[in-house]
N, C-alpha and C. Protein backbone atom coordinates (compact mmCIF):
# COMPACT_ATOMS: atom_id res chain seq x y z
N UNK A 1 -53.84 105.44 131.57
CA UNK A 1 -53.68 106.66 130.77
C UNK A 1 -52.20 107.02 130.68
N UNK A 2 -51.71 107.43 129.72
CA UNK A 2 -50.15 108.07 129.19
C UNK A 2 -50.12 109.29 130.03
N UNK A 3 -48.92 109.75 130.28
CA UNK A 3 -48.87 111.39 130.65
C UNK A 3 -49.37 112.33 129.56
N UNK A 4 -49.30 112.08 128.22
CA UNK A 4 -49.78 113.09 127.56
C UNK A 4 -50.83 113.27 127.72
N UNK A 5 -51.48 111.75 128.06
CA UNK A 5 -53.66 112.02 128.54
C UNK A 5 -53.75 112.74 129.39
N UNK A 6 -53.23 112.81 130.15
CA UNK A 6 -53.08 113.37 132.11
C UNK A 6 -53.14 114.40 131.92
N UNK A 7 -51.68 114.94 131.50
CA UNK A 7 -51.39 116.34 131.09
C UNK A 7 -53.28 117.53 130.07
N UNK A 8 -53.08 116.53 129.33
CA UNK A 8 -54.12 116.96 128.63
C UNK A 8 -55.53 117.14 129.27
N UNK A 9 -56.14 116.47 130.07
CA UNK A 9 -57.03 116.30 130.55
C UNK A 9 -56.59 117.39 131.73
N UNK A 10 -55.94 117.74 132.25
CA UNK A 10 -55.64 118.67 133.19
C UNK A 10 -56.01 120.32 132.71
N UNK A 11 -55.19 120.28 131.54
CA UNK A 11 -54.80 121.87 130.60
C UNK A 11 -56.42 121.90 130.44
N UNK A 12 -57.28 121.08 129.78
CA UNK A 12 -58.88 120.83 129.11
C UNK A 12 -59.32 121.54 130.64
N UNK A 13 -59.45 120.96 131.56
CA UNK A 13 -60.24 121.37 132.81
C UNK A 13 -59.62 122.87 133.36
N UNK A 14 -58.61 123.11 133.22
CA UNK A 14 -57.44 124.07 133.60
C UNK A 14 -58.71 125.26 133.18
N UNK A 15 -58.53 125.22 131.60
CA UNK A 15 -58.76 126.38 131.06
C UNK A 15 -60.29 126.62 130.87
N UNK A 16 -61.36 125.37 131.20
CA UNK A 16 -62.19 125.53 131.07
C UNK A 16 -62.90 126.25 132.69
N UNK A 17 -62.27 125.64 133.57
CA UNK A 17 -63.08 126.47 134.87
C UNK A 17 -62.05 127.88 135.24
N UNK A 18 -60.95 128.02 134.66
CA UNK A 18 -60.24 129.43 134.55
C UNK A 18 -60.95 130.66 134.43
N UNK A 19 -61.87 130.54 133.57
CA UNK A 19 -62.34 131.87 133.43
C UNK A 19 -63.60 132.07 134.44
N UNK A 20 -64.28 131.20 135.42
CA UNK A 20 -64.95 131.33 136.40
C UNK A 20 -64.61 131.72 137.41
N UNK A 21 -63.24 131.48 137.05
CA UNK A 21 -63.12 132.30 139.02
C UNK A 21 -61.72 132.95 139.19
N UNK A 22 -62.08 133.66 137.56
CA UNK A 22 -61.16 134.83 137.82
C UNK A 22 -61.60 135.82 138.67
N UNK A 23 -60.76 137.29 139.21
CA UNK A 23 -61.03 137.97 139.98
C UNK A 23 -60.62 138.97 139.94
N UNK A 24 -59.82 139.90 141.12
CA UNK A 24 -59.14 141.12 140.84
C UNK A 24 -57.18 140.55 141.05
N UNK A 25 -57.03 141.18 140.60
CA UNK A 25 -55.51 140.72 140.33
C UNK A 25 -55.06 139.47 140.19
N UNK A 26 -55.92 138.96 139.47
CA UNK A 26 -56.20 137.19 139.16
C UNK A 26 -56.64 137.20 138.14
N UNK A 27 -56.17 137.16 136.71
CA UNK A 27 -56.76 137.40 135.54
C UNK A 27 -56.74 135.56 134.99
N UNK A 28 -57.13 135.39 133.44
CA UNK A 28 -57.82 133.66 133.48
C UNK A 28 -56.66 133.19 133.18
N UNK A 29 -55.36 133.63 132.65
CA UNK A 29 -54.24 132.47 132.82
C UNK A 29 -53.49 132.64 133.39
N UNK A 30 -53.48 133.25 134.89
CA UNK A 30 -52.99 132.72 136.07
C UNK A 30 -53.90 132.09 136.81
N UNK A 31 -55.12 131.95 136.91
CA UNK A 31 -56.21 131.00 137.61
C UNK A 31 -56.22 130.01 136.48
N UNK A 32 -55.85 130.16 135.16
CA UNK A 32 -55.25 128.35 134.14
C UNK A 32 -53.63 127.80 135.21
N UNK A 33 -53.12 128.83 134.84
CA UNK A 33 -52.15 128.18 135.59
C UNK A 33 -52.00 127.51 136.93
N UNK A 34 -52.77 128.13 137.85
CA UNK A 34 -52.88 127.49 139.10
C UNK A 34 -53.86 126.47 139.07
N UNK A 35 -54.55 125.95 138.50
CA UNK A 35 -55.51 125.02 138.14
C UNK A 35 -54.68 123.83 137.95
N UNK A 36 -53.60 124.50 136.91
CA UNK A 36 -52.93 123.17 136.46
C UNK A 36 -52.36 122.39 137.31
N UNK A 37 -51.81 123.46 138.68
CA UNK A 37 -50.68 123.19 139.44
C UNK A 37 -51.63 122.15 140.10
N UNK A 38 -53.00 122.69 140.71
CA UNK A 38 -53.94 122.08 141.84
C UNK A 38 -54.01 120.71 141.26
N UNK A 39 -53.95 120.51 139.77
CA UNK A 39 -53.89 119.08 139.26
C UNK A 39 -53.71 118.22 139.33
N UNK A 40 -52.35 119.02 139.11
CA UNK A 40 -51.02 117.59 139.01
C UNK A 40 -50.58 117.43 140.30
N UNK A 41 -50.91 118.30 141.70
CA UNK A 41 -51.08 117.82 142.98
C UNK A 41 -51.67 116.79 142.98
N UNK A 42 -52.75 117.19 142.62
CA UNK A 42 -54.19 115.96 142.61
C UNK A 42 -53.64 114.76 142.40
N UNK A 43 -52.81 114.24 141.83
CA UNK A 43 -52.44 113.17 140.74
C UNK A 43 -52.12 111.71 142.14
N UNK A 44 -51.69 112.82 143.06
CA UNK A 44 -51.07 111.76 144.18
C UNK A 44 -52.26 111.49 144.81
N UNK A 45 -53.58 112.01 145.16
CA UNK A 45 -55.07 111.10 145.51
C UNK A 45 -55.32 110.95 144.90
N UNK A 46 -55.22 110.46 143.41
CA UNK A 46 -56.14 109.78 143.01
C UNK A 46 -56.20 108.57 142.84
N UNK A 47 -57.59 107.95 143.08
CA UNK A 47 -57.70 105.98 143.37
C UNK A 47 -57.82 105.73 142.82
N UNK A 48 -58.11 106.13 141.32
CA UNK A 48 -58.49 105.08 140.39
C UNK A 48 -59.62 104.30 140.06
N UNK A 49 -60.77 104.55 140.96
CA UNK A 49 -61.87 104.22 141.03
C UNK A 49 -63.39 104.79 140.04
N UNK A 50 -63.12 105.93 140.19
CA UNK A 50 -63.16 106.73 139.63
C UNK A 50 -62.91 107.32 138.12
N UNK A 51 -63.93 107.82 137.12
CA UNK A 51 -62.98 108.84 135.67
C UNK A 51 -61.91 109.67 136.56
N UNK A 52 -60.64 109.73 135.61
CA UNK A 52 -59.70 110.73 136.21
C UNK A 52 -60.44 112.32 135.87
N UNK A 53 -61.23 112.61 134.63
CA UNK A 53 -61.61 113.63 134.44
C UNK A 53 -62.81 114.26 135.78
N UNK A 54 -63.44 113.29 136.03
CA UNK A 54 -64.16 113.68 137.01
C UNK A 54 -63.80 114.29 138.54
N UNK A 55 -62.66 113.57 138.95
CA UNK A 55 -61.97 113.95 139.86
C UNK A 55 -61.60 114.75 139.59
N UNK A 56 -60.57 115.19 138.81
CA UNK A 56 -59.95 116.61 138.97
C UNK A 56 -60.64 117.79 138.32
N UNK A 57 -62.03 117.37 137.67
CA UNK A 57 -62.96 118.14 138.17
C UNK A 57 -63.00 119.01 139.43
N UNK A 58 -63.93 118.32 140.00
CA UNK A 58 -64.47 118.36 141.46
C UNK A 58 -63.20 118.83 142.17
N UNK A 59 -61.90 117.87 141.99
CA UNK A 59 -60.58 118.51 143.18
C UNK A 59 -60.69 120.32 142.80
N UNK A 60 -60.17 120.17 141.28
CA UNK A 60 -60.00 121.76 141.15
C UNK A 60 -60.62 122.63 140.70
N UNK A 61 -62.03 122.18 140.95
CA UNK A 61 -63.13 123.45 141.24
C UNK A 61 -62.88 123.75 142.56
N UNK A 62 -63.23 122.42 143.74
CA UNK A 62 -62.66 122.95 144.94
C UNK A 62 -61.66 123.85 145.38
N UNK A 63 -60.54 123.50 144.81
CA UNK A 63 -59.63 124.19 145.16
C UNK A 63 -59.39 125.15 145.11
N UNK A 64 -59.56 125.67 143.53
CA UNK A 64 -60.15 127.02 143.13
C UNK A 64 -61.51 128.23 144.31
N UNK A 65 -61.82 127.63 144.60
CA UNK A 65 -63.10 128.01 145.41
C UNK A 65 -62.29 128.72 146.23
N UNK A 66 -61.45 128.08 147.35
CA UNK A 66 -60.63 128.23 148.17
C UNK A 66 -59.70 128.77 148.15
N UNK A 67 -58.99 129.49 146.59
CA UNK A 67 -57.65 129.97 146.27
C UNK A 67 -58.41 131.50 146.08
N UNK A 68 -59.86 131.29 145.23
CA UNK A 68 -60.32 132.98 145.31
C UNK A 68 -60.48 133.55 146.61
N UNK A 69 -61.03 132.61 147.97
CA UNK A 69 -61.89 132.90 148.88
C UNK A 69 -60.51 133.57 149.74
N UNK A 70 -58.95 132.89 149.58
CA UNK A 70 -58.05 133.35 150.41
C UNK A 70 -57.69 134.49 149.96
N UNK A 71 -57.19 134.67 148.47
CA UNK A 71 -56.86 135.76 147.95
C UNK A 71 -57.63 136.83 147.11
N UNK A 72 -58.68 136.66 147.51
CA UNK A 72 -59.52 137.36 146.89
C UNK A 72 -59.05 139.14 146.97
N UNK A 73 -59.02 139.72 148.27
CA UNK A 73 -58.95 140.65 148.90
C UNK A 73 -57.36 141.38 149.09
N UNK A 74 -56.83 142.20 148.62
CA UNK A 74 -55.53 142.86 148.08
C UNK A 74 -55.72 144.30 148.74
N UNK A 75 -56.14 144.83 149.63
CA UNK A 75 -56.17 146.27 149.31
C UNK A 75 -55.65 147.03 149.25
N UNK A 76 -54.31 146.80 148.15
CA UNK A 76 -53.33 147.89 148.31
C UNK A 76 -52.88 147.63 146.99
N UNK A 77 -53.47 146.20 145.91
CA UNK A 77 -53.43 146.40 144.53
C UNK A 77 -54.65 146.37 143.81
N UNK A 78 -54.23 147.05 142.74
CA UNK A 78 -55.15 146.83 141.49
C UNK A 78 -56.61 147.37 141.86
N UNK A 79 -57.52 146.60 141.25
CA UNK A 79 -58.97 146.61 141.34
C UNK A 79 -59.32 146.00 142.44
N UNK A 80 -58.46 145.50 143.19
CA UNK A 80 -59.07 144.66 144.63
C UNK A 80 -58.95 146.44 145.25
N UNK A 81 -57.97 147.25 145.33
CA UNK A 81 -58.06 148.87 145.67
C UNK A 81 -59.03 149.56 145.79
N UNK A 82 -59.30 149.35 144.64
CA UNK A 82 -61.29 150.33 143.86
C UNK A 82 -62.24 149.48 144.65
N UNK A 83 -61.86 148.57 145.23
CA UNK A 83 -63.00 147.50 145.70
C UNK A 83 -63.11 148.18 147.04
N UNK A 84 -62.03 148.41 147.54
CA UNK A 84 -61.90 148.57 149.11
C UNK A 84 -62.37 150.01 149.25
N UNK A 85 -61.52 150.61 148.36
CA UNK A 85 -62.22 152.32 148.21
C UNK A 85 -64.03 152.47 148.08
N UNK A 86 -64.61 151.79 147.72
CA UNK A 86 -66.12 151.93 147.53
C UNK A 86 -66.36 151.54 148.75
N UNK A 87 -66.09 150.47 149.23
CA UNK A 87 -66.44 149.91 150.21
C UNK A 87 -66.57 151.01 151.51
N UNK A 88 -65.52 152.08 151.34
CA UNK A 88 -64.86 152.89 152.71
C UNK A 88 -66.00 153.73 152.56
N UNK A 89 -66.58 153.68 151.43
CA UNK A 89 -67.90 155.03 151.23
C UNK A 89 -68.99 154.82 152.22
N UNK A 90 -69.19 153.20 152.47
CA UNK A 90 -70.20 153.72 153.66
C UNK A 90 -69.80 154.03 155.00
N UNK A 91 -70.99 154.30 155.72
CA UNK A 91 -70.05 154.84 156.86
C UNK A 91 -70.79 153.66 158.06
N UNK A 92 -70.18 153.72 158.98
CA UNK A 92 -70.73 153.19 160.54
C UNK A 92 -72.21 153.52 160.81
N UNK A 93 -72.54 152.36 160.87
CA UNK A 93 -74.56 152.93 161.36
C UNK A 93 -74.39 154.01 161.92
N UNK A 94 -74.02 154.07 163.33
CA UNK A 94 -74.55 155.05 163.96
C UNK A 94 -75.39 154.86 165.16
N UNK A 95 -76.29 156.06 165.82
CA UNK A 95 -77.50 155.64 166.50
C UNK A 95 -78.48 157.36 166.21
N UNK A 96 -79.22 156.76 166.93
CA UNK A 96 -80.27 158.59 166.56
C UNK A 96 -79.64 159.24 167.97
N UNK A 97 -79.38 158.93 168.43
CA UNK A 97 -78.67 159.48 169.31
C UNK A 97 -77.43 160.48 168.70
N UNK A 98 -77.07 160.22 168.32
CA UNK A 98 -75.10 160.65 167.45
C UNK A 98 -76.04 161.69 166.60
N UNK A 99 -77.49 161.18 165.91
CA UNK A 99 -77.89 162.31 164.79
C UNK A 99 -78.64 163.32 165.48
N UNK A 100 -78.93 162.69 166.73
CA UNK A 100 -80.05 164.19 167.23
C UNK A 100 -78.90 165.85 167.55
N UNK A 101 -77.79 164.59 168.27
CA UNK A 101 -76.61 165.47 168.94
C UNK A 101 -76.10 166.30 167.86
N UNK A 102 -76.31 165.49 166.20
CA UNK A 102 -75.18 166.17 165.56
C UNK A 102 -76.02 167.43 164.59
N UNK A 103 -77.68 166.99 164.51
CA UNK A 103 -78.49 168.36 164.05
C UNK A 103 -79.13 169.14 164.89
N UNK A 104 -79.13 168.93 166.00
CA UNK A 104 -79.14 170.36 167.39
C UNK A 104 -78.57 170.76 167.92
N UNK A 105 -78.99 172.27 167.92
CA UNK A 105 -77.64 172.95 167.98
C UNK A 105 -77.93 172.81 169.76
N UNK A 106 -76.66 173.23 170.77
CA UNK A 106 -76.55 172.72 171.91
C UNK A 106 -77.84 173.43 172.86
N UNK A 107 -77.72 174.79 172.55
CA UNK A 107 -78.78 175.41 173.47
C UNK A 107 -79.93 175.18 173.03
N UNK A 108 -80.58 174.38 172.19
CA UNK A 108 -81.63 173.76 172.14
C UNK A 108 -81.68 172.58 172.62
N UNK A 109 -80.80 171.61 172.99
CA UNK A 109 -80.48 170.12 173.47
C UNK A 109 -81.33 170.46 174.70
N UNK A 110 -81.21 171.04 175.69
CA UNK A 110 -81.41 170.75 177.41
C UNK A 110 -83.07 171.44 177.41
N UNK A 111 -83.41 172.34 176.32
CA UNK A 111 -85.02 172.66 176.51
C UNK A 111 -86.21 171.70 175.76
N UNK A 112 -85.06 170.84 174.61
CA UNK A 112 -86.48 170.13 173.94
C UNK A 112 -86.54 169.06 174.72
N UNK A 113 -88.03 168.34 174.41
CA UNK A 113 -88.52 167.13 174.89
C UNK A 113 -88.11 165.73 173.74
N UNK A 114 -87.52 165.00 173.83
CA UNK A 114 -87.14 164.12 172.81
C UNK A 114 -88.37 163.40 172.45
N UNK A 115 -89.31 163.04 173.03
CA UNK A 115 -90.32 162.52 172.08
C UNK A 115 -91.45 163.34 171.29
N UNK A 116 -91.14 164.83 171.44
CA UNK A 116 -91.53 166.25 170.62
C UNK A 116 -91.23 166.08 169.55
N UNK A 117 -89.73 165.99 169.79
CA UNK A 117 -88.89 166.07 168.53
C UNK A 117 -88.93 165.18 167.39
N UNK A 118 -88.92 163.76 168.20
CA UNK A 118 -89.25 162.72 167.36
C UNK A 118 -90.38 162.57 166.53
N UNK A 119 -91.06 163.07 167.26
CA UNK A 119 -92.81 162.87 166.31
C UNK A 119 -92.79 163.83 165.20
N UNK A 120 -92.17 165.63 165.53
CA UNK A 120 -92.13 166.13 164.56
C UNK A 120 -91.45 165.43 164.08
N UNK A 121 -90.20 165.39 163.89
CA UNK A 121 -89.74 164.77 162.31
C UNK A 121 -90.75 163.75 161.84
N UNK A 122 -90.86 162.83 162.58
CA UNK A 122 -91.62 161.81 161.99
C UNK A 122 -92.79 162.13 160.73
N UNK A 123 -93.33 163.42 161.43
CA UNK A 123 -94.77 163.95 160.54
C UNK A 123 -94.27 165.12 159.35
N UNK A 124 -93.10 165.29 159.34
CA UNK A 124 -92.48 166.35 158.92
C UNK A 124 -91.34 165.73 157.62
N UNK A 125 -90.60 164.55 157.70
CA UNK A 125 -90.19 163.84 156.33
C UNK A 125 -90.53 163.47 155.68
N UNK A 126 -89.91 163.73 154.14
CA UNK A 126 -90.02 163.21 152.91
C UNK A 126 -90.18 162.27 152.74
N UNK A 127 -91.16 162.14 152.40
CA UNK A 127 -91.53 160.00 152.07
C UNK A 127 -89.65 159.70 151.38
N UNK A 128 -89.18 160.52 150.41
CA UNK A 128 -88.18 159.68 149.65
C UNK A 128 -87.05 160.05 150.80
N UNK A 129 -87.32 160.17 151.80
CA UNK A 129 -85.88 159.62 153.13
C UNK A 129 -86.08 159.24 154.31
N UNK A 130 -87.40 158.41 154.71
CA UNK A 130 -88.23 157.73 155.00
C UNK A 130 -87.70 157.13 155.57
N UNK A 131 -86.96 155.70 154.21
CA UNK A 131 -86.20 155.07 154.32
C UNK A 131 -84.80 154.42 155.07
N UNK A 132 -84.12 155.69 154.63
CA UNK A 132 -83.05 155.92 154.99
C UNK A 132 -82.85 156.57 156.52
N UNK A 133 -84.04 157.12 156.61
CA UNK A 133 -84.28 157.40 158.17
C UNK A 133 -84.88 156.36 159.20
N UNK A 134 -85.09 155.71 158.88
CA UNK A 134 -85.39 154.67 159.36
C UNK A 134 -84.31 153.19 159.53
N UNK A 135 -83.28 153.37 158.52
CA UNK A 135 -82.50 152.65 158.27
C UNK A 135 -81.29 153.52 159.50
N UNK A 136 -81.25 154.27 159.35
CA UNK A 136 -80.24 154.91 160.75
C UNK A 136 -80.70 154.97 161.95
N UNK A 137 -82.00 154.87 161.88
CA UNK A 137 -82.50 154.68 163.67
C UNK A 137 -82.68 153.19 164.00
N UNK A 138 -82.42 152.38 162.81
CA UNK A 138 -82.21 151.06 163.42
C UNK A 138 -80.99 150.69 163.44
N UNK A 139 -79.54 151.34 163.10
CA UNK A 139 -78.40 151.24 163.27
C UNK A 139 -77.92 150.40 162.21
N UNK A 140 -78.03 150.70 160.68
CA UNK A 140 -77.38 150.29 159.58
C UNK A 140 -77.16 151.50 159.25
N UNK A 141 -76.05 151.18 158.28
CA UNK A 141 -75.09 151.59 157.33
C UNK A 141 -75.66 152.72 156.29
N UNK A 142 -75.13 153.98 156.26
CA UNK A 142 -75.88 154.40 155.14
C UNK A 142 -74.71 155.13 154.36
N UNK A 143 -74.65 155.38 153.11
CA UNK A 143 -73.24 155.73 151.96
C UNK A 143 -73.28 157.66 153.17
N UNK A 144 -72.64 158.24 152.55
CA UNK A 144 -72.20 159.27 153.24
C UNK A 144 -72.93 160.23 152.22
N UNK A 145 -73.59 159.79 151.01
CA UNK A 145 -74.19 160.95 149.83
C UNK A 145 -75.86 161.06 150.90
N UNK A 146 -76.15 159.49 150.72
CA UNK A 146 -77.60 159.81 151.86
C UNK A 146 -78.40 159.75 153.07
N UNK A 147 -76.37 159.82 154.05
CA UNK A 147 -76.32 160.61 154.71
C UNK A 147 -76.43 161.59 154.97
N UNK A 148 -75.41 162.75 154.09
CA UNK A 148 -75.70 163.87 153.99
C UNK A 148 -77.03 164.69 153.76
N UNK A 149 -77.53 163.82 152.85
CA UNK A 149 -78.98 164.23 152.41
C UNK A 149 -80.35 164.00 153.30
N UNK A 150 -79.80 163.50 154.61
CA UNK A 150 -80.59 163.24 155.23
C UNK A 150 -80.38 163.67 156.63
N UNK A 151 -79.43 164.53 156.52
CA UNK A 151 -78.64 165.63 157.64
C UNK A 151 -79.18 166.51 157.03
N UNK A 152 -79.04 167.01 156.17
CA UNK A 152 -79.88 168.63 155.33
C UNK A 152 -81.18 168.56 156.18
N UNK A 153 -82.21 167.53 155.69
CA UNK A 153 -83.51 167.24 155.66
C UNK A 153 -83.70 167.79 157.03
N UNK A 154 -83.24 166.68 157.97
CA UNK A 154 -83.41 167.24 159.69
C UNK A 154 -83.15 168.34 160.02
N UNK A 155 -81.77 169.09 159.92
CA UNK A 155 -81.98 170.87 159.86
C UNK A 155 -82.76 171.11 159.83
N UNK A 156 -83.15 170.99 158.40
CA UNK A 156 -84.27 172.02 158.12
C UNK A 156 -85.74 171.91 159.17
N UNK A 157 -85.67 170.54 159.37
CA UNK A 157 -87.13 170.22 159.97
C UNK A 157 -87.20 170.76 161.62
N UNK A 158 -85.78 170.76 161.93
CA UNK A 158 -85.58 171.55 163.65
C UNK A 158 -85.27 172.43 163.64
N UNK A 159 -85.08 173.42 162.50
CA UNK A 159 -85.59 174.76 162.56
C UNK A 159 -86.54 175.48 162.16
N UNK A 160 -87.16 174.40 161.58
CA UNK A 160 -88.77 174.90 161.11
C UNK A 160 -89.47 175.02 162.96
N UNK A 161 -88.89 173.63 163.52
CA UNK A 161 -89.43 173.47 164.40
C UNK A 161 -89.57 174.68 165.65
N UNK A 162 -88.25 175.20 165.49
CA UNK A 162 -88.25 176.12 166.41
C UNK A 162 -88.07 177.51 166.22
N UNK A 163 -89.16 178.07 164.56
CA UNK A 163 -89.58 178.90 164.20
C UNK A 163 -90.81 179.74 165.04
């Protein structure tokens, strides 16, 4: 093959897997451009055994794989930012422990019985936070909106309780 084939066959693959694995502060012709580069690296393994198109295929999809997977993550530009910012929305599991402490008030802590307490709520929540209550007493993650909404709920239900 001529360099103009090479070249060509490079730019062809360049721009065709470019727009797959664009990202955040990685738009498709700088992932063309780095494609190209991963290329014409390529040029020094290759055996010859082989289509050249096929190889630098396969090389710079690989490579690509590996160039999003390092730089994927920026959090201090662009839309990789907004990425990290959503992300901060959820919060730390937790335990029911942290939630009993944090919806009773103290002079009720040392007179209730904790498996009182537990059952009321249990018989006493909203099927639609059920879920989510259940998802914090097994120690996952919940956003801080149904969190909150599921801090209201218990109030209310431990002072019904101790109406």
């Amino acid at each position: 093959m001529t360099e103009e084939q090479v070249v060509s066959t490079i730019l062809k693959i360049s721009s065709r897997l470019a727009n797959k694995y664009t990202f955040p502060n990685f738009e498709q012709d700088d992932i063309s451009q780095e494609a190209f580069i991963i290329g014409m690296e390529a040029l020094d393994r290759y055996d010859g055994i082989r289509p050249l198109e096929n190889f630098l295929s396969i090389h710079i999809r690989n490579r690509l794989k590996n160039f999003k997977r390092d730089h994927y993550y920026r959090p201090d530009e662009g839309k990789a930012e907004e990425i990290q910012r959503g992300k901060k929305k959820l919060l730390d599991a937790g335990n029911i422990d942290d939630m009993r402490a944090f919806i009773i008030a103290k002079e009720y802590a040392s007179s209730l019985e904790e498996r009182e307490l537990l059952e009321y709520i249990d018989q006493n929540l909203s099927t639609s936070l059920r879920g989510d209550y259940l998802r914090f007493k097994n120690e996952q993650p919940l956003t801080k909106t149904k969190k909150s909404h599921l801090v209201e709920e218990l109030r209310a239900i431990v002072e019904k309780f101790y109406a």
